[in-house]
C-alpha atoms as a PDB file:
ATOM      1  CA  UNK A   1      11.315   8.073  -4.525  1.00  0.00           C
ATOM      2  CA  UNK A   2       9.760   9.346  -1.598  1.00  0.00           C
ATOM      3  CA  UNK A   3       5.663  10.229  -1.612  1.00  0.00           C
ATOM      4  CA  UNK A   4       3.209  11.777   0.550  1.00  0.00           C
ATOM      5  CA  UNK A   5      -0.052   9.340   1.148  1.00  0.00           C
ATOM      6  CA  UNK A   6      -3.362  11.106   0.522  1.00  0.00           C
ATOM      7  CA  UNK A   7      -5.596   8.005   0.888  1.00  0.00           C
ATOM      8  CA  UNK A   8      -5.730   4.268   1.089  1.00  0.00           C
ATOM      9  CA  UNK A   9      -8.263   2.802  -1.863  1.00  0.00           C
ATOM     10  CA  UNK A  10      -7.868  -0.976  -0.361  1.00  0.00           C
ATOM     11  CA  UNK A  11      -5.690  -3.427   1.492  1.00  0.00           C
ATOM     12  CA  UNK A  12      -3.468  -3.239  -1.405  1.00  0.00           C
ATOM     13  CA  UNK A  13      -3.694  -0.260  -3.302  1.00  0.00           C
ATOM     14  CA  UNK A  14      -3.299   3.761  -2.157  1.00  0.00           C
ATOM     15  CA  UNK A  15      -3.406   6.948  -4.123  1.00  0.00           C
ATOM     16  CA  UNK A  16      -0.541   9.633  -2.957  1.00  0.00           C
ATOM     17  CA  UNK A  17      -0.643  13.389  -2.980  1.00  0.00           C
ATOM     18  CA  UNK A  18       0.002  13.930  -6.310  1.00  0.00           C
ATOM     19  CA  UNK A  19      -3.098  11.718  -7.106  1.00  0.00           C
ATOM     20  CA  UNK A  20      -1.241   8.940  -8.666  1.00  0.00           C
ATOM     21  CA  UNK A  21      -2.117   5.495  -7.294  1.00  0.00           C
ATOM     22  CA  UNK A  22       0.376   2.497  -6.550  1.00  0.00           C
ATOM     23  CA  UNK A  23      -0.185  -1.117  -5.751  1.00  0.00           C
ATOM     24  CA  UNK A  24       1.755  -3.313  -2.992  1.00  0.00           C
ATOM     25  CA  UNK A  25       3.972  -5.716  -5.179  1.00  0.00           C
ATOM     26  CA  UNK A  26       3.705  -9.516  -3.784  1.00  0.00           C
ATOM     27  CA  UNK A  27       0.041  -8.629  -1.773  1.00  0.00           C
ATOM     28  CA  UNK A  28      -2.892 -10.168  -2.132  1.00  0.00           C
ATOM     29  CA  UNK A  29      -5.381  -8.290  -0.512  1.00  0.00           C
ATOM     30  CA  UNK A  30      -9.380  -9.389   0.047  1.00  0.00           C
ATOM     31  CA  UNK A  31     -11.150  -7.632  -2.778  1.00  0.00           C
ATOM     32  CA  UNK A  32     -14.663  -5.703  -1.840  1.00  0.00           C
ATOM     33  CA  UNK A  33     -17.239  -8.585  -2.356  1.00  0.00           C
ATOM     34  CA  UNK A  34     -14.747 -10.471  -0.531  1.00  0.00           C
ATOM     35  CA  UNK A  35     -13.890 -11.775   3.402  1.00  0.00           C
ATOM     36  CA  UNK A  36     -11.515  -9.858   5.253  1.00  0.00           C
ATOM     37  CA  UNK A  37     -11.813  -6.685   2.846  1.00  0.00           C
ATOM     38  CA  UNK A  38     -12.257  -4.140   5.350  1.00  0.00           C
ATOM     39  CA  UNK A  39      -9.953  -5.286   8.134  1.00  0.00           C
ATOM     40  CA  UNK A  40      -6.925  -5.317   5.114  1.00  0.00           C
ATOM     41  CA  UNK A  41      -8.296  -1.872   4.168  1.00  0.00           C
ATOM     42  CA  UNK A  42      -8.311  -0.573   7.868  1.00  0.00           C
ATOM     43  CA  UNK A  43      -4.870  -2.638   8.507  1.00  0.00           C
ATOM     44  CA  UNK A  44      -2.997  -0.797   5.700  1.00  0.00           C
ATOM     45  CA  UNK A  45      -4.975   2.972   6.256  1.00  0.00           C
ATOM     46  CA  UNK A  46      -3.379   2.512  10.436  1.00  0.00           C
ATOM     47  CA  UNK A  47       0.179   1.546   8.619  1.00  0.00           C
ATOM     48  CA  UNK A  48       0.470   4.394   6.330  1.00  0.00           C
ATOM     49  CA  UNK A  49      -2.167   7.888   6.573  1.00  0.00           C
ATOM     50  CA  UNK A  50      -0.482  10.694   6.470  1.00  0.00           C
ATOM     51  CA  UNK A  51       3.128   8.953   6.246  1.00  0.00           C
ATOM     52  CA  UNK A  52       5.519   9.491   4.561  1.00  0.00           C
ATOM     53  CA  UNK A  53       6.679   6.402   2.333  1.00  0.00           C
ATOM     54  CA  UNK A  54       9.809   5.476   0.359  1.00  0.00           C
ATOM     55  CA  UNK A  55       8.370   3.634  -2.576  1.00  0.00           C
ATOM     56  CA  UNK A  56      10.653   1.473  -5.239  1.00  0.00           C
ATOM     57  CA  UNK A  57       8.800   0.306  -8.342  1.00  0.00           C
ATOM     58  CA  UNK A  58       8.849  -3.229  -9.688  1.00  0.00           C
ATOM     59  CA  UNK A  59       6.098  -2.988 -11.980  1.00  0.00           C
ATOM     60  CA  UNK A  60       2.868  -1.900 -13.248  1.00  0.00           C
ATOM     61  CA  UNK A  61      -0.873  -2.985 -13.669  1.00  0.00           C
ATOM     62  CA  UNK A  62      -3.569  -1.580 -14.704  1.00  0.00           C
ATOM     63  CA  UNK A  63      -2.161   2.387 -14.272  1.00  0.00           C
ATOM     64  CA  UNK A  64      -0.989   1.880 -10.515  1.00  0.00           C
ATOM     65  CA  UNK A  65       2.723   1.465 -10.427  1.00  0.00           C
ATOM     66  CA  UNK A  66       3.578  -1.795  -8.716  1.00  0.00           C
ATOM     67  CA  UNK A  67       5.738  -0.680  -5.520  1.00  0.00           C
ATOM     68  CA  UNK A  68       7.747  -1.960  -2.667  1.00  0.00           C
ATOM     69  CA  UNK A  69       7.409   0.233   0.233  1.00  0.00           C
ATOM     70  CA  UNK A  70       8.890   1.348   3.278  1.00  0.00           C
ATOM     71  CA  UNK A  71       8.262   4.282   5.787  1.00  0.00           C
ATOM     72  CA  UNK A  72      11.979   6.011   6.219  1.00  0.00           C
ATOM     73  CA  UNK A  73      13.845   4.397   9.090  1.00  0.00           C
ATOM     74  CA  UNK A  74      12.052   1.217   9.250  1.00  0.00           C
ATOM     75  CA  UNK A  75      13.353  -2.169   7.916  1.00  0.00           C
ATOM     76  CA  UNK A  76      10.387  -3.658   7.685  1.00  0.00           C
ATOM     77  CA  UNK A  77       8.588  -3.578   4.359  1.00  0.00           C
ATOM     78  CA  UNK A  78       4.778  -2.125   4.315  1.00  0.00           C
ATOM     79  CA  UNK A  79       4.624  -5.340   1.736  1.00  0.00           C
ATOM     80  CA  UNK A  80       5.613  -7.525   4.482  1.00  0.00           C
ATOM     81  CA  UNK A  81       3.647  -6.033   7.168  1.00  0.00           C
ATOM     82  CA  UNK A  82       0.535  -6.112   5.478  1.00  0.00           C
ATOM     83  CA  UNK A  83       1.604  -9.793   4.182  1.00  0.00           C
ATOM     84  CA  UNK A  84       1.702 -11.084   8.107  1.00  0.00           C
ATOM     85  CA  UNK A  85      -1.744  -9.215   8.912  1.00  0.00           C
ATOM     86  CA  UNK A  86      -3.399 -11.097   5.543  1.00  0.00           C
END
């Protein structure tokens, strides 16, 4: 499925276009209170504004869907990028 991102919520989590909201399966972002929230936040908002994103659901939690995601062309996961950056 390919989505439209609207805007990034965390280092982890990012609502699309149609206002749903997905989560990065296998990251472990900082959470607000915690060290390193903003640069995740700012890390994945540079990776993916305004992209387009091929997203493949493996799950779901707490009403995001649980997503593995790519931008079209690139090999490189989003999940692994932001992984390295963490």
């Amino acid at each position: 499925m390919t989505i439209k991102v609207k805007k990034v919520i965390d280092g982890d989590t990012f609502q699309d276009s149609r206002n749903r909201f997905y989560r990065l399966a296998d990251v472990d972002a900082p959470e607000k209170s915690e060290r390193g929230y903003k640069s995740a936040k700012e890390n994945l908002k540079n990776m993916i504004t305004g992209e387009e994103l091929v997203v493949k659901q493996v799950g779901e939690s707490y009403n995001r869907k649980v997503v593995i995601v790519r931008i079209p062309g690139e090999k490189t996961t989003i999940n692994a990028k932001m992984n390295r950056k963490l």
